[in-house]
Protein backbone atom coordinates (compact mmCIF):
# COMPACT_ATOMS: atom_id res chain seq x y z
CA UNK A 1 0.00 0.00 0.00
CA UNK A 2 1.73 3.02 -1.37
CA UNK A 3 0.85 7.12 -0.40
CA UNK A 4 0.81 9.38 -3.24
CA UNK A 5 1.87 12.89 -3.14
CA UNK A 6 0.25 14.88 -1.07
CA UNK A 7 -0.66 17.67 -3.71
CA UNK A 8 -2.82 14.55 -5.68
CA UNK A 9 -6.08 14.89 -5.37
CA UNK A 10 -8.52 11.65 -4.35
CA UNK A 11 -8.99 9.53 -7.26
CA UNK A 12 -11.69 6.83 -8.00
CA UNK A 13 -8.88 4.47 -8.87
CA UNK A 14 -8.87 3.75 -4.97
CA UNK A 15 -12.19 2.24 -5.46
CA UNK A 16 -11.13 0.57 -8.77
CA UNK A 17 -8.07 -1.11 -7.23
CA UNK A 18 -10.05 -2.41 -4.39
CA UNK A 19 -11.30 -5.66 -6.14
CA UNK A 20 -7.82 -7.05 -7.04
CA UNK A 21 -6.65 -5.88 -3.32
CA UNK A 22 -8.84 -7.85 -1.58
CA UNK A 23 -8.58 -10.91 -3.58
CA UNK A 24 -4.60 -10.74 -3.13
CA UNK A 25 -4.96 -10.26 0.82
CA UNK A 26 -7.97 -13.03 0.74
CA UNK A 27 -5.26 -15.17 -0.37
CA UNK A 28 -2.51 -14.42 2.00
CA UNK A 29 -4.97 -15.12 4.87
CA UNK A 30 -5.87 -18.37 3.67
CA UNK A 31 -2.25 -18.98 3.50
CA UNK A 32 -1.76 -17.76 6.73
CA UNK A 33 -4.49 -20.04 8.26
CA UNK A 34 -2.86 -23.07 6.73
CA UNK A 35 0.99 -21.69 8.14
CA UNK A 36 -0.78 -21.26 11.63
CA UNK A 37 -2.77 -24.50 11.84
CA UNK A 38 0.48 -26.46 10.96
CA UNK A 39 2.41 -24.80 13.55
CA UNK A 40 -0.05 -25.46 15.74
CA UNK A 41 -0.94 -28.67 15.35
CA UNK A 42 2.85 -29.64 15.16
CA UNK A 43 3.35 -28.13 18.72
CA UNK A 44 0.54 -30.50 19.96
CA UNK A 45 1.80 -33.17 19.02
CA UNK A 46 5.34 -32.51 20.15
CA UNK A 47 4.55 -31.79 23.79
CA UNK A 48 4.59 -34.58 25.34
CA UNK A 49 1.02 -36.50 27.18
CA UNK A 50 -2.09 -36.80 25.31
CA UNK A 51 -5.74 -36.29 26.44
CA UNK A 52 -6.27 -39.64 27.71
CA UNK A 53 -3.18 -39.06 30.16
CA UNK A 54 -5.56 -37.49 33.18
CA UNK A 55 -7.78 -40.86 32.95
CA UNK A 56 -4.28 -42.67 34.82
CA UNK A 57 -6.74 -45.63 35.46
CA UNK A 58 -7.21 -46.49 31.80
CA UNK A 59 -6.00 -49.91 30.45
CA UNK A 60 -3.66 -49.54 27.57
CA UNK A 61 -6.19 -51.16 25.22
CA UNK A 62 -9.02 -48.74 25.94
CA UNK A 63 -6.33 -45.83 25.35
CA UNK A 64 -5.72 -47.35 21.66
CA UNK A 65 -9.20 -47.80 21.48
CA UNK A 66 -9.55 -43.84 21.85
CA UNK A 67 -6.84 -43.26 19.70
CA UNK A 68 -8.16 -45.49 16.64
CA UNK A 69 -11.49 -43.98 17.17
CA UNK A 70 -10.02 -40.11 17.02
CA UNK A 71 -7.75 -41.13 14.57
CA UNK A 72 -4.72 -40.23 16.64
CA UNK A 73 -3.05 -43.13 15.62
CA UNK A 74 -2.77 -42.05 12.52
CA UNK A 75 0.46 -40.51 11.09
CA UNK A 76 0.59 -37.12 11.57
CA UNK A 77 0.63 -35.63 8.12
CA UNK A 78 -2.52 -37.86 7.41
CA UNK A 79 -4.22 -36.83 10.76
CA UNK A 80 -3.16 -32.96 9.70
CA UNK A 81 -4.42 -33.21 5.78
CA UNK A 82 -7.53 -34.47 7.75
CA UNK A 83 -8.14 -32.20 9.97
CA UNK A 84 -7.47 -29.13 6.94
CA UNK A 85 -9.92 -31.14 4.96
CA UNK A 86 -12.83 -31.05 7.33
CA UNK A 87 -12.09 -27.38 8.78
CA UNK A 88 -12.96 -26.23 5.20
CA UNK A 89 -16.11 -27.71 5.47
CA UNK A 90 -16.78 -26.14 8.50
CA UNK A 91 -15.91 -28.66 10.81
CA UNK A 92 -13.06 -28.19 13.21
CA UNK A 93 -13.52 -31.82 14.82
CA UNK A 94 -14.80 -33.13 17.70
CA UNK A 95 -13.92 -31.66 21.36
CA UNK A 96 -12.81 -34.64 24.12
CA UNK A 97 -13.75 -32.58 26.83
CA UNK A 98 -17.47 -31.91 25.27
CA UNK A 99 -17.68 -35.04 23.51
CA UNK A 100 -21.50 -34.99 23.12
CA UNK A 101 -20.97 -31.49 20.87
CA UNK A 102 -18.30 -30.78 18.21
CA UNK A 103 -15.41 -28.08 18.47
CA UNK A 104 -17.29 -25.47 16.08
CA UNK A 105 -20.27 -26.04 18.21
CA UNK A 106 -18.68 -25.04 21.13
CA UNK A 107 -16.94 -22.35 19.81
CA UNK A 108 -20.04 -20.51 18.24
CA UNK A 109 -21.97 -20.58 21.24
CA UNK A 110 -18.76 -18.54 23.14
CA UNK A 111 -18.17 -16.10 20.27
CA UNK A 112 -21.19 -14.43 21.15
CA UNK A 113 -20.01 -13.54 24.64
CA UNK A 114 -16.21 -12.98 23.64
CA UNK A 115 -17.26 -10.59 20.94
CA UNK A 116 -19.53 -8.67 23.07
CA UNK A 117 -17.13 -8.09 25.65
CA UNK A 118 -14.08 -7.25 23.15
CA UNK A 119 -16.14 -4.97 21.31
CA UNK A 120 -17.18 -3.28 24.97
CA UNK A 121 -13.69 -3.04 25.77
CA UNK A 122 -12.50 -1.30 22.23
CA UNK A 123 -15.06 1.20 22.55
CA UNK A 124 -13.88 2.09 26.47
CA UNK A 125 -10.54 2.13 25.16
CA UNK A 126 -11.27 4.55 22.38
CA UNK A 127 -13.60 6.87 24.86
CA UNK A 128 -10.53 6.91 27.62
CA UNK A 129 -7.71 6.73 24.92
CA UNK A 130 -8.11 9.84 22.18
CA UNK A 131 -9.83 11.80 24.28
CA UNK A 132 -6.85 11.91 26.87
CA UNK A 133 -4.23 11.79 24.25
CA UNK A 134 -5.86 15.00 22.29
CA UNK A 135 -5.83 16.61 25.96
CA UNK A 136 -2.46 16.08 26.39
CA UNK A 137 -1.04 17.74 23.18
CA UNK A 138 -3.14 20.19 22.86
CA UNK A 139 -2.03 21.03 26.97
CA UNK A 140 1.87 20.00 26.10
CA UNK A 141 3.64 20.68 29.45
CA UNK A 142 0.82 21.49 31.29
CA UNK A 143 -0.42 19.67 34.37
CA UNK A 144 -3.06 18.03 32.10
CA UNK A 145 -0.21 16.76 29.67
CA UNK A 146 1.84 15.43 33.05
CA UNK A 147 -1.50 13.61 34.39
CA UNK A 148 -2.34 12.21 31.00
CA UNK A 149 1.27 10.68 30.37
CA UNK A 150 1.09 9.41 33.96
CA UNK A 151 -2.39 7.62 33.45
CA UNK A 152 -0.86 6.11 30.91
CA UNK A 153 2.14 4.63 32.62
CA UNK A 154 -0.09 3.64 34.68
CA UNK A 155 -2.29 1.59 33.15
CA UNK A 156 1.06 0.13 30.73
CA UNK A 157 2.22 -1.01 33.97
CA UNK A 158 -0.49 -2.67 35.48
CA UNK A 159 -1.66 -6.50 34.08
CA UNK A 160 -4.80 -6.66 33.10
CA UNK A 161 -5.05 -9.77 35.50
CA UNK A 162 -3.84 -7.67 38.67
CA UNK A 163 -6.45 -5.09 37.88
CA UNK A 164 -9.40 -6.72 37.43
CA UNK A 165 -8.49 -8.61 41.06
CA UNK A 166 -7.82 -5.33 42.50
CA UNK A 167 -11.68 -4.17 40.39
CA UNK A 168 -12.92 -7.12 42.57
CA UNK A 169 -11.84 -6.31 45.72
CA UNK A 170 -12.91 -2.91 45.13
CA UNK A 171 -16.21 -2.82 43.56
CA UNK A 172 -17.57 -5.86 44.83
CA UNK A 173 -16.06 -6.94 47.83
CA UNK A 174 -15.63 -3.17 49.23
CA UNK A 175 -18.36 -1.71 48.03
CA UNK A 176 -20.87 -4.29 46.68
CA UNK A 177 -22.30 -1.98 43.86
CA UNK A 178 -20.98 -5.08 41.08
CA UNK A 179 -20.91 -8.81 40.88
CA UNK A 180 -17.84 -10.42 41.14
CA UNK A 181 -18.14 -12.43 37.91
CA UNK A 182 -20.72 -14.59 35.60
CA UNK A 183 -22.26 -13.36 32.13
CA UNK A 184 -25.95 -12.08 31.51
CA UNK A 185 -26.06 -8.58 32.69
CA UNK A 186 -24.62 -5.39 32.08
CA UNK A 187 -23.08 -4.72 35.42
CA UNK A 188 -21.18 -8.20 34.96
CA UNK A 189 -19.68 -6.83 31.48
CA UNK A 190 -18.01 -3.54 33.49
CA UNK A 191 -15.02 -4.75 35.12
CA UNK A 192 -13.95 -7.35 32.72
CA UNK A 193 -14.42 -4.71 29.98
CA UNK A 194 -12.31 -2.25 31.75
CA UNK A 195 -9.68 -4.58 32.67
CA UNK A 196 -9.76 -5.61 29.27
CA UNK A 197 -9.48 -1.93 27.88
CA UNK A 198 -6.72 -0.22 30.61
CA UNK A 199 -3.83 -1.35 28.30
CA UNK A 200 -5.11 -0.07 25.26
CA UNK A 201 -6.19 2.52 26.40
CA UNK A 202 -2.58 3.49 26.93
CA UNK A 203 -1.57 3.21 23.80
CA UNK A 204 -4.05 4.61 22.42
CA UNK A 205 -3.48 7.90 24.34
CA UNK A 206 0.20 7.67 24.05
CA UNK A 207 -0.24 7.23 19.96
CA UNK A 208 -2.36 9.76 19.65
CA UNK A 209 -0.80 12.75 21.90
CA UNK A 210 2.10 11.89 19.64
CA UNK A 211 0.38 12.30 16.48
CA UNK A 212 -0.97 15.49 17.22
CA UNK A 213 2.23 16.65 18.30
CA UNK A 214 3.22 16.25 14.84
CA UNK A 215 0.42 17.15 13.12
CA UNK A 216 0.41 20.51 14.84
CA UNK A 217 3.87 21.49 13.94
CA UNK A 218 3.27 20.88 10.49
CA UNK A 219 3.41 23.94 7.95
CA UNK A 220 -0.41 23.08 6.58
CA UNK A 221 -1.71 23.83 9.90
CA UNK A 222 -0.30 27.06 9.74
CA UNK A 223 -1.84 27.83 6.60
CA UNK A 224 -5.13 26.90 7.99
CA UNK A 225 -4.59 29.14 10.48
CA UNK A 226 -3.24 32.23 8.09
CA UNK A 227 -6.58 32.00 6.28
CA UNK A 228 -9.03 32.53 9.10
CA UNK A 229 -10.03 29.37 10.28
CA UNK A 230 -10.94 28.63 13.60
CA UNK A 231 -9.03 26.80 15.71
CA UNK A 232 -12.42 24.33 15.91
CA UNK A 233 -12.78 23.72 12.58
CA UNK A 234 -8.70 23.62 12.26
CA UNK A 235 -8.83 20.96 14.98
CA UNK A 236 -11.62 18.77 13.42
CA UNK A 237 -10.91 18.99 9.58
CA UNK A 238 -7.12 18.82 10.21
CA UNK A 239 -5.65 17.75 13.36
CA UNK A 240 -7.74 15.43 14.26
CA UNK A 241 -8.22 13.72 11.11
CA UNK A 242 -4.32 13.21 10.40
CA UNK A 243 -3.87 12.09 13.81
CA UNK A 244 -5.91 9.42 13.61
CA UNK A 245 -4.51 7.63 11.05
CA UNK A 246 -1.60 6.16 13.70
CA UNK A 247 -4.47 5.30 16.16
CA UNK A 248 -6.30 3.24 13.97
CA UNK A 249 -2.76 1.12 12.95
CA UNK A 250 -2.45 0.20 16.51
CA UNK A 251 -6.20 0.03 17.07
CA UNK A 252 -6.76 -2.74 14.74
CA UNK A 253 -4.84 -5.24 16.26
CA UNK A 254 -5.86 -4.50 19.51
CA UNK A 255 -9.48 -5.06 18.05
CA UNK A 256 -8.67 -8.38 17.08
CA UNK A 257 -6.82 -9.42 20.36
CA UNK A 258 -9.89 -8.01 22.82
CA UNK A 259 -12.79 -9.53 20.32
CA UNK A 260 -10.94 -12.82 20.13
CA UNK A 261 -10.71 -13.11 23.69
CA UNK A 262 -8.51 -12.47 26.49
CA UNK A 263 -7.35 -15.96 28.38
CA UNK A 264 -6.90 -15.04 31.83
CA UNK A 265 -9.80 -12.20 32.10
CA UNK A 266 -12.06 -14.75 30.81
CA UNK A 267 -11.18 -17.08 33.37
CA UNK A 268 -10.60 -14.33 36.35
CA UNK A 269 -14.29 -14.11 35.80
CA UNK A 270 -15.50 -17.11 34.54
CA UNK A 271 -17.55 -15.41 31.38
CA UNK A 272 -17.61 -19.07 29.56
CA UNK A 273 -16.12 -17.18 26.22
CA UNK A 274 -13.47 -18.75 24.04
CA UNK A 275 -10.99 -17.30 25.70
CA UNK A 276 -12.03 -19.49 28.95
CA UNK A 277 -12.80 -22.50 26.40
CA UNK A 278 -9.19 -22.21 25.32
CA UNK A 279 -7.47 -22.84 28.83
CA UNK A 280 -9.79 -25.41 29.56
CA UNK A 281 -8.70 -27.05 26.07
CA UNK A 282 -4.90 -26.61 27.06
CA UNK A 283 -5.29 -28.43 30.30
CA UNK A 284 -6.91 -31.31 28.98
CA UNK A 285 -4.93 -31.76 25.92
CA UNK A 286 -7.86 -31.08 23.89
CA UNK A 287 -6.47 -31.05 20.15
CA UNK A 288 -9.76 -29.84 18.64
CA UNK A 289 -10.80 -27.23 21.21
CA UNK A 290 -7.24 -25.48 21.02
CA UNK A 291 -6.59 -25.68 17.07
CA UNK A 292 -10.45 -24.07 17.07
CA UNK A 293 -9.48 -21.12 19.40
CA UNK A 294 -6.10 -20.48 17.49
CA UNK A 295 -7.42 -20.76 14.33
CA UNK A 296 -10.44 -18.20 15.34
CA UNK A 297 -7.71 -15.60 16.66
CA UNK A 298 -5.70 -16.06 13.90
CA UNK A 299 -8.24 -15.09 11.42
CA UNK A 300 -9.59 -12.23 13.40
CA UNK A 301 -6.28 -10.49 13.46
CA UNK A 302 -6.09 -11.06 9.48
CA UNK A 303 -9.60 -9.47 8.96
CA UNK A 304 -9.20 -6.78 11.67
CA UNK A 305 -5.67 -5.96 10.23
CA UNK A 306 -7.68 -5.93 6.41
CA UNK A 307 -10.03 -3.53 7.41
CA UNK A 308 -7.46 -0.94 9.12
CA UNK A 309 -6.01 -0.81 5.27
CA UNK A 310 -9.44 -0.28 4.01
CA UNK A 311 -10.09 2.57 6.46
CA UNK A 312 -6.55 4.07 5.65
CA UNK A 313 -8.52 5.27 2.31
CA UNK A 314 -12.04 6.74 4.38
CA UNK A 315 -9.49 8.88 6.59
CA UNK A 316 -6.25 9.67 3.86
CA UNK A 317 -7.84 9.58 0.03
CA UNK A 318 -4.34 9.73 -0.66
CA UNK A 319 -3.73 6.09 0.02
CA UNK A 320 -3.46 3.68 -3.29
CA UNK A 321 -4.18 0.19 -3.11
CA UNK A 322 -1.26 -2.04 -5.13
């Protein structure tokens, strides 16, 4: 993705180019799928222990039994070529911990809650993010500026884990105004969500008091102001604008990492999302339930990450698609 010169105008070949873009990067994530599920399913099968190894009073013959009937005594390019065969289909295999419902199964009826609460998160981060970040610069040096940057070191500094125990002991063991976990209501989404959102948050506000740092000093900005404009409309149409365009390059993949679920908030408290699912698939060894998780975060980084590029055009018409 190149940037034209700044003096070109925006040009409908954006729109034109678009076709051919997306069929290239549909391509690349298909072949990053395939590069991640190998991985993947090679590092499974290199650690050793299987998911029979907690049942320690199984005979050896039921244990091949289970094997031949999962097909894990296959070879493992043929149980791989297998498992890439069905996953096309839409079938991601069968889950040994949930053996009465398969691993796609499982997974669709956590997305629901993982999404919502990634998606809750983003949008905290955004509200607490720009806003302090545009405070900052436009305050450089001033108390505002100093609290802002500390804020932020803040909340870099703290792991989300830490935080949502100390949420815990504040808001519901201290003060009893939220539950301390569970999924259903609102008041159950606000301290995950915020624990979720303190880190990017950060960089969002760090990323953004820098780009308006920059913005501000350059020599269009002065010309805005030359001509009469108001500092409102120089701040909306111009600042702003540019600034963003950094935000949204780290935003995306933060997107993707809160909407595909975060592993230890999930668990911290217990929302049954796939981010939960995916530790309980780890300690039991279960092949199908972890290949599922990885394979979901691994495409919604791709498709977060493609639509960042596609937004570079709404915010800079300069930006050509090659």
């Amino acid at each position: 993705m190149d940037s034209a010169d700044k003096a070109n105008p925006p040009s409908p070949l954006v729109f034109e180019e678009m076709p051919k873009y997306l069929a290239y990067r549909f391509l690349w994530l298909c072949l990053v799928l395939l590069v991640v599920a190998f991985i993947t399913f090679s590092l499974m099968h290199l650690v050793p222990g299987g998911p029979w190894d907690e049942e320690k009073q199984l005979d050896p013959q039921v244990v091949a039994n289970l094997n031949q009937k999962y097909g894990l005594d296959k070879p493992f390019l043929v149980q791989f070529g297998d498992f890439i065969w069905n996953a096309v289909r839409g079938d991601l295999g069968v889950s040994y911990s949930y053996q009465d419902r398969g691993v796609t199964q499982i997974l669709l009826q956590g997305l629901p809650k993982t999404v919502t609460l990634g998606f809750a998160a983003f949008a905290i981060a955004l509200i607490i993010g720009i806003p302090l970040g545009a405070a900052a610069a436009l305050r450089q040096n001033s108390v505002v500026d100093y609290a802002s940057v500390l804020l932020s070191t803040i909340f870099v500094s703290i792991p989300g884990f830490v935080l949502g125990i100390l949420l815990i002991i504040i808001f519901s063991v201290v003060l009893h105004w939220l539950p301390t976990g569970g999924w259903g209501t609102v008041q159950k989404i606000i301290m995950p969500a915020f624990a979720l959102a303190a880190l990017p948050a950060a960089y969002i506000a760090r990323i953004m008091r820098a780009g308006m740092l920059e913005v501000i000093q350059q020599d269009y900005i002065r010309t805005a102001r030359s001509k009469g404009l108001t500092e409102r409309i120089i701040l909306l149409r111009h600042i702003l604008r540019n600034a963003l365009i950094p935000v949204v390059t780290i935003a995306g993949p933060e997107l993707a990492f809160l909407i595909s679920g975060s592993f230890i908030i999930e668990s911290l408290f217990s929302i049954p999302g796939i981010g939960r699912l995916f530790v309980q698939g780890v300690f039991a060894r279960d092949y199908g339930l972890i290949m599922g998780a990885i394979l979901f975060y691994a495409f919604a980084v791709a498709v977060v990450n493609l639509a960042v590029d596609i937004l570079y055009s709404v915010i800079d018409p300069r930006i050509r698609y090659n």
